[in-house]
Protein backbone atom coordinates (compact mmCIF):
# COMPACT_ATOMS: atom_id res chain seq x y z
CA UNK A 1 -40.77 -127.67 26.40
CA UNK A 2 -43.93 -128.00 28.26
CA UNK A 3 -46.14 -124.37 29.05
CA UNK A 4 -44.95 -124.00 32.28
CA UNK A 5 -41.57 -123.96 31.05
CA UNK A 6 -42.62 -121.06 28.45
CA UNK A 7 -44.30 -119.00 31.18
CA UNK A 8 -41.35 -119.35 33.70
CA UNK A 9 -38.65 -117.93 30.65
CA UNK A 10 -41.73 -115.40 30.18
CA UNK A 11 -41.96 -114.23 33.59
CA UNK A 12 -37.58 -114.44 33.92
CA UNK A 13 -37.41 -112.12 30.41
CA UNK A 14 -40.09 -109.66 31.99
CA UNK A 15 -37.73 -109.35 34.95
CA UNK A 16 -34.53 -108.80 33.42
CA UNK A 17 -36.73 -105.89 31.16
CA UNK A 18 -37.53 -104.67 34.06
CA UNK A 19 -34.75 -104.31 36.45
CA UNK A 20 -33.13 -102.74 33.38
CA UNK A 21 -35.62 -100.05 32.98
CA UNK A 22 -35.00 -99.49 36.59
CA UNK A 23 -31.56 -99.27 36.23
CA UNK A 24 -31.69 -96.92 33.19
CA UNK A 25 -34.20 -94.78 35.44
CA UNK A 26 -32.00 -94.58 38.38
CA UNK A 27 -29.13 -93.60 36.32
CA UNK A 28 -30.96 -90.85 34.77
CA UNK A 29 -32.42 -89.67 38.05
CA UNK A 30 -28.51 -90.28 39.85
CA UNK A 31 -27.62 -88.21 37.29
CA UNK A 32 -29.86 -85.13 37.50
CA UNK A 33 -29.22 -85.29 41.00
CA UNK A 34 -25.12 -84.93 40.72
CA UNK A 35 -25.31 -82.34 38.56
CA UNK A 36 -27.78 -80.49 41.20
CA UNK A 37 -25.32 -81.41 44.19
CA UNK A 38 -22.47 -79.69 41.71
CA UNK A 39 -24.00 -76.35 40.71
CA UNK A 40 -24.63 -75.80 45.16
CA UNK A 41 -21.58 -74.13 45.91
CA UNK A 42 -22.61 -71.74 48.12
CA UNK A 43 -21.44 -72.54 51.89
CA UNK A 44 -23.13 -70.36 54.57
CA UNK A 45 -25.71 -70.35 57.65
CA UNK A 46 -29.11 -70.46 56.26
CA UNK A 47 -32.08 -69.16 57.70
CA UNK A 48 -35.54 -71.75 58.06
CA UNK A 49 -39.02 -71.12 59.37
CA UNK A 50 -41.14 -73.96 60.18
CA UNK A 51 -44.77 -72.53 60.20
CA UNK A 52 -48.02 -73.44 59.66
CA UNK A 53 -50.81 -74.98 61.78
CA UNK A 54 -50.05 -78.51 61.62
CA UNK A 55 -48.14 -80.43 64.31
CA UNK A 56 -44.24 -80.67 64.00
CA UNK A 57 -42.90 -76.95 63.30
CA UNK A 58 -40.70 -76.99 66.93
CA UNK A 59 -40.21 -80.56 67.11
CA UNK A 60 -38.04 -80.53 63.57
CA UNK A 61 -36.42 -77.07 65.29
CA UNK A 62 -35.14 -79.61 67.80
CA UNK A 63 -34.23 -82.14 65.26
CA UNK A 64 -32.02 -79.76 63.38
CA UNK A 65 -30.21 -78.87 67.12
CA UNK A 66 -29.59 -82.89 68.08
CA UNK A 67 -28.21 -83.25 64.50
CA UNK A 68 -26.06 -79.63 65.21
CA UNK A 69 -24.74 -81.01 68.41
CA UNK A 70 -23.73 -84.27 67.11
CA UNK A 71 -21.65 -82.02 64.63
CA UNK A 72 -20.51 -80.16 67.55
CA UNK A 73 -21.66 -76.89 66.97
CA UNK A 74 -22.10 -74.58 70.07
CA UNK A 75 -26.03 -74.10 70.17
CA UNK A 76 -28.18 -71.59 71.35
CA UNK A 77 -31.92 -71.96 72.20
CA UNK A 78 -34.70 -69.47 73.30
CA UNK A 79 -38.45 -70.33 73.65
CA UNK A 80 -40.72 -67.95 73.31
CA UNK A 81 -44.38 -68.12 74.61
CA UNK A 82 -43.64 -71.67 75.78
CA UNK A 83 -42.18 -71.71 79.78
CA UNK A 84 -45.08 -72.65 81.75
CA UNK A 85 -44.44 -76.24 82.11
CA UNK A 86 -41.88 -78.53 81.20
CA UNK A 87 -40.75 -80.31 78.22
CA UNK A 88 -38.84 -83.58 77.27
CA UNK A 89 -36.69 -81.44 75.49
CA UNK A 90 -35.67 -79.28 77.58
CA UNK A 91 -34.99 -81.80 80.34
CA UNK A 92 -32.94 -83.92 77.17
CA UNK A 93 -31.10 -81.06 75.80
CA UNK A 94 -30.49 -79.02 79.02
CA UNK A 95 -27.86 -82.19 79.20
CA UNK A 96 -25.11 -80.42 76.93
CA UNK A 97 -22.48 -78.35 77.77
CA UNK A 98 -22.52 -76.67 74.04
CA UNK A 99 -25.83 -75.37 74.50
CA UNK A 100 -27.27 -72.17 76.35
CA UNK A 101 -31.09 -72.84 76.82
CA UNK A 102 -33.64 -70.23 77.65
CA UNK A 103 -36.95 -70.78 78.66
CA UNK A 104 -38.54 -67.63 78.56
CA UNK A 105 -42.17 -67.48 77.72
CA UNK A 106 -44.91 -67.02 80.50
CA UNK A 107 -47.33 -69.94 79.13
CA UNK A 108 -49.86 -70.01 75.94
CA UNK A 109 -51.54 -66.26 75.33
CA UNK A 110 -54.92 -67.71 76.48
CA UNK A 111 -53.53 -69.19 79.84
CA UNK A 112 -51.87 -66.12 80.95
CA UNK A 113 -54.52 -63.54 80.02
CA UNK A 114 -52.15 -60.47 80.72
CA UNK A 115 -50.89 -58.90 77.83
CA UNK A 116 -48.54 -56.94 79.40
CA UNK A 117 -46.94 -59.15 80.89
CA UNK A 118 -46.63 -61.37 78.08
CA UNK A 119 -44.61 -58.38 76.02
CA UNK A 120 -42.42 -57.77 78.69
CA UNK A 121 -41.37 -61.70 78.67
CA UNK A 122 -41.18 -61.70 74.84
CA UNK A 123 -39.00 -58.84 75.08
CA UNK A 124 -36.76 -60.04 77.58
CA UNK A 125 -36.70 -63.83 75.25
CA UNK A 126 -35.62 -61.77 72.39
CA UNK A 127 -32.70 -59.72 74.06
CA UNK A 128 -31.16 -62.45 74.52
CA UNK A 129 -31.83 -63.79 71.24
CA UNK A 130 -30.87 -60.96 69.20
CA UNK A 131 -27.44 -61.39 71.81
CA UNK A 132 -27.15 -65.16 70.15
CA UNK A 133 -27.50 -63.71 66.83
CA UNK A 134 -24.76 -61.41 67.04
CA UNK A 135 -22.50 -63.33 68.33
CA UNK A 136 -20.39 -65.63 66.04
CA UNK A 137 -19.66 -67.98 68.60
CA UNK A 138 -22.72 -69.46 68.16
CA UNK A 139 -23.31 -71.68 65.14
CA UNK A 140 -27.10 -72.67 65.77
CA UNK A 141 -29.96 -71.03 67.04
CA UNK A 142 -33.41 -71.72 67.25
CA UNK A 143 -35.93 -69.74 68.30
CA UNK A 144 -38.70 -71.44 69.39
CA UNK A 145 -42.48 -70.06 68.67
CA UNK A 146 -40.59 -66.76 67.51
CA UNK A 147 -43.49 -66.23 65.10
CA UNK A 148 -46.39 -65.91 67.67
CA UNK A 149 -44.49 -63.46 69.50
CA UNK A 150 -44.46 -61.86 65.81
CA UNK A 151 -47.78 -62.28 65.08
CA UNK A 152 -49.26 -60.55 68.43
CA UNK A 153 -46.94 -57.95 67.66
CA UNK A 154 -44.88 -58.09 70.51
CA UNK A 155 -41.68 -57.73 68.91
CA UNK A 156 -40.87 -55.60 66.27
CA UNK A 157 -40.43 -57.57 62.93
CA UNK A 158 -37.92 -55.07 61.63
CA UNK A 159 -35.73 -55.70 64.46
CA UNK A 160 -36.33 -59.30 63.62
CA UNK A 161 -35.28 -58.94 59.80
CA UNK A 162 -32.69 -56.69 60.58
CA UNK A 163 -30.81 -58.98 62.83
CA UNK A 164 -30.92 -62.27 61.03
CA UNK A 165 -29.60 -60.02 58.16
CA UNK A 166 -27.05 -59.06 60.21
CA UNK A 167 -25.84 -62.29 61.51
CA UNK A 168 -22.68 -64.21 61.07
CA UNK A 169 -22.43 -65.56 57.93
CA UNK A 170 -22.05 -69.41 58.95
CA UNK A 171 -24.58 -69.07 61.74
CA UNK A 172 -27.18 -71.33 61.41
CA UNK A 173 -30.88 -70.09 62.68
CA UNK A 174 -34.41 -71.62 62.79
CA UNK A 175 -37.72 -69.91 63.47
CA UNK A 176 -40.73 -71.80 64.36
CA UNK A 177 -44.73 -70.56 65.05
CA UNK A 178 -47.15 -70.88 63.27
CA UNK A 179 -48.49 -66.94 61.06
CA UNK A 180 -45.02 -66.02 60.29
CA UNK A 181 -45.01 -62.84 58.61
CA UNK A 182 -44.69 -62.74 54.62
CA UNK A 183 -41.59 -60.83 54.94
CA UNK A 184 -39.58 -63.23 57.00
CA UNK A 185 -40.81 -66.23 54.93
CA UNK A 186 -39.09 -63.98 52.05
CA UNK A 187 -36.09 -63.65 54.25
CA UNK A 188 -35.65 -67.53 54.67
CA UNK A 189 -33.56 -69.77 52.51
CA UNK A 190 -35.93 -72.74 53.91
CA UNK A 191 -39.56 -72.51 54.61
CA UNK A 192 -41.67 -75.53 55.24
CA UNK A 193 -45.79 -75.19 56.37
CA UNK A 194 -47.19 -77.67 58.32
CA UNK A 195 -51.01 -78.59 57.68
CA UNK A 196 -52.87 -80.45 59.05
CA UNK A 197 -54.61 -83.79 58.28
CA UNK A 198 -55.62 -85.38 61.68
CA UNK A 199 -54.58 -84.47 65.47
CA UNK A 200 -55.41 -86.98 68.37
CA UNK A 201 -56.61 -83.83 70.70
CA UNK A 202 -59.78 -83.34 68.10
CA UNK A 203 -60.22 -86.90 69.37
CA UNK A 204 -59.89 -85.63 73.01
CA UNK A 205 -56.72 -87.46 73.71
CA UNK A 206 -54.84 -85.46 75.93
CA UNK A 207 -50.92 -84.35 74.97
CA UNK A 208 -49.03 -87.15 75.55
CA UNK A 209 -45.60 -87.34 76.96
CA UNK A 210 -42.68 -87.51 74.07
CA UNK A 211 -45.43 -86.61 71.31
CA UNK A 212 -46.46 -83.17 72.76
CA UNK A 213 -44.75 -82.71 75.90
């Protein structure tokens, strides 16, 4: 048999080797994996905060809604902070009949330069969130930019706690902002920071429509 005949039986035997050991890794790893899926037996609403000050923390809030209203779930959302101008999601989602949208905020802290009157809005947003949260009939909420209104103080955090405690027990909610409090990151079942690596507006590219807006 000539040499390139041995190297071609070579390089077929190092193949088979190796899909093998991939196999026999998968296996193992498929494997680990059921026995994780088995021991979750627990079936409630869970409770996530996106924070953090990287870019994504309301746009997988809205993620988590689409999936929730392809499930069918009746949906509640209220945006805090956010209301001076509009979004591609609201103008998307305000589509649905399952879902009661609230735009509440007056516009970013630093736009609106009245602290008063960003309380009263923040107070008025979460009325009618802590309403959602009571209310069973709703199976997903998010709150949008919750944790800024948090972090200026302009809602109580107890109240907060207290009512995501209280909550139905297959309601669904998601908090997003970046600072959210220690104690309602202990509160969560799912808690994901975003950081940041790069961001096109330290380039001076403006927000862009369906990135940021």
């Amino acid at each position: 048999m000539s040499a390139g005949g041995n190297d071609n039986n070579d390089r077929a035997g190092f193949a088979a080797a190796s899909d093998e050991r991939h196999r026999e890794r998968m296996q193992r790893k498929k494997e680990l994996i059921d026995r994780k899926i088995a021991r979750a037996t627990i079936e409630r609403g869970v409770l996530v905060v996106n924070t953090g000050n990287g870019k994504g923390k309301s746009s997988s809030g809205f993620g988590m809604l689409a999936r929730s209203l392809g499930h069918g779930f009746q949906c509640g959302v209220v945006q805090f902070i956010k209301g001076s101008f509009s979004t591609g999601e609201e103008a998307f989602f305000r589509r649905f009949d399952e879902l009661d949208y609230h735009v509440m905020g007056e516009g970013f802290t630093w736009e609106t330069q009245d602290k008063e009157r960003d309380i009263r809005a923040a107070q008025a947003a979460w009325a009618i969130a802590a309403r959602m949260l009571a209310d069973p009939g709703y199976d997903f909420v998010l709150l949008d930019e919750l944790n800024i209104a948090l972090a200026h103080r302009y809602i109580a955090l107890d109240d907060v706690l207290a009512a995501v405690a209280a909550r139905p027990p297959q309601q669904h909610v998601v908090i997003t902002g970046r600072g959210a409090p220690d104690a309602l990151i202990e509160a969560a079942d799912t808690v994901t920071d975003m950081r940041v690596v790069k961001h096109a507006f330290k380039a001076g590219i403006k927000a862009q429509k369906g990135i940021e807006l």
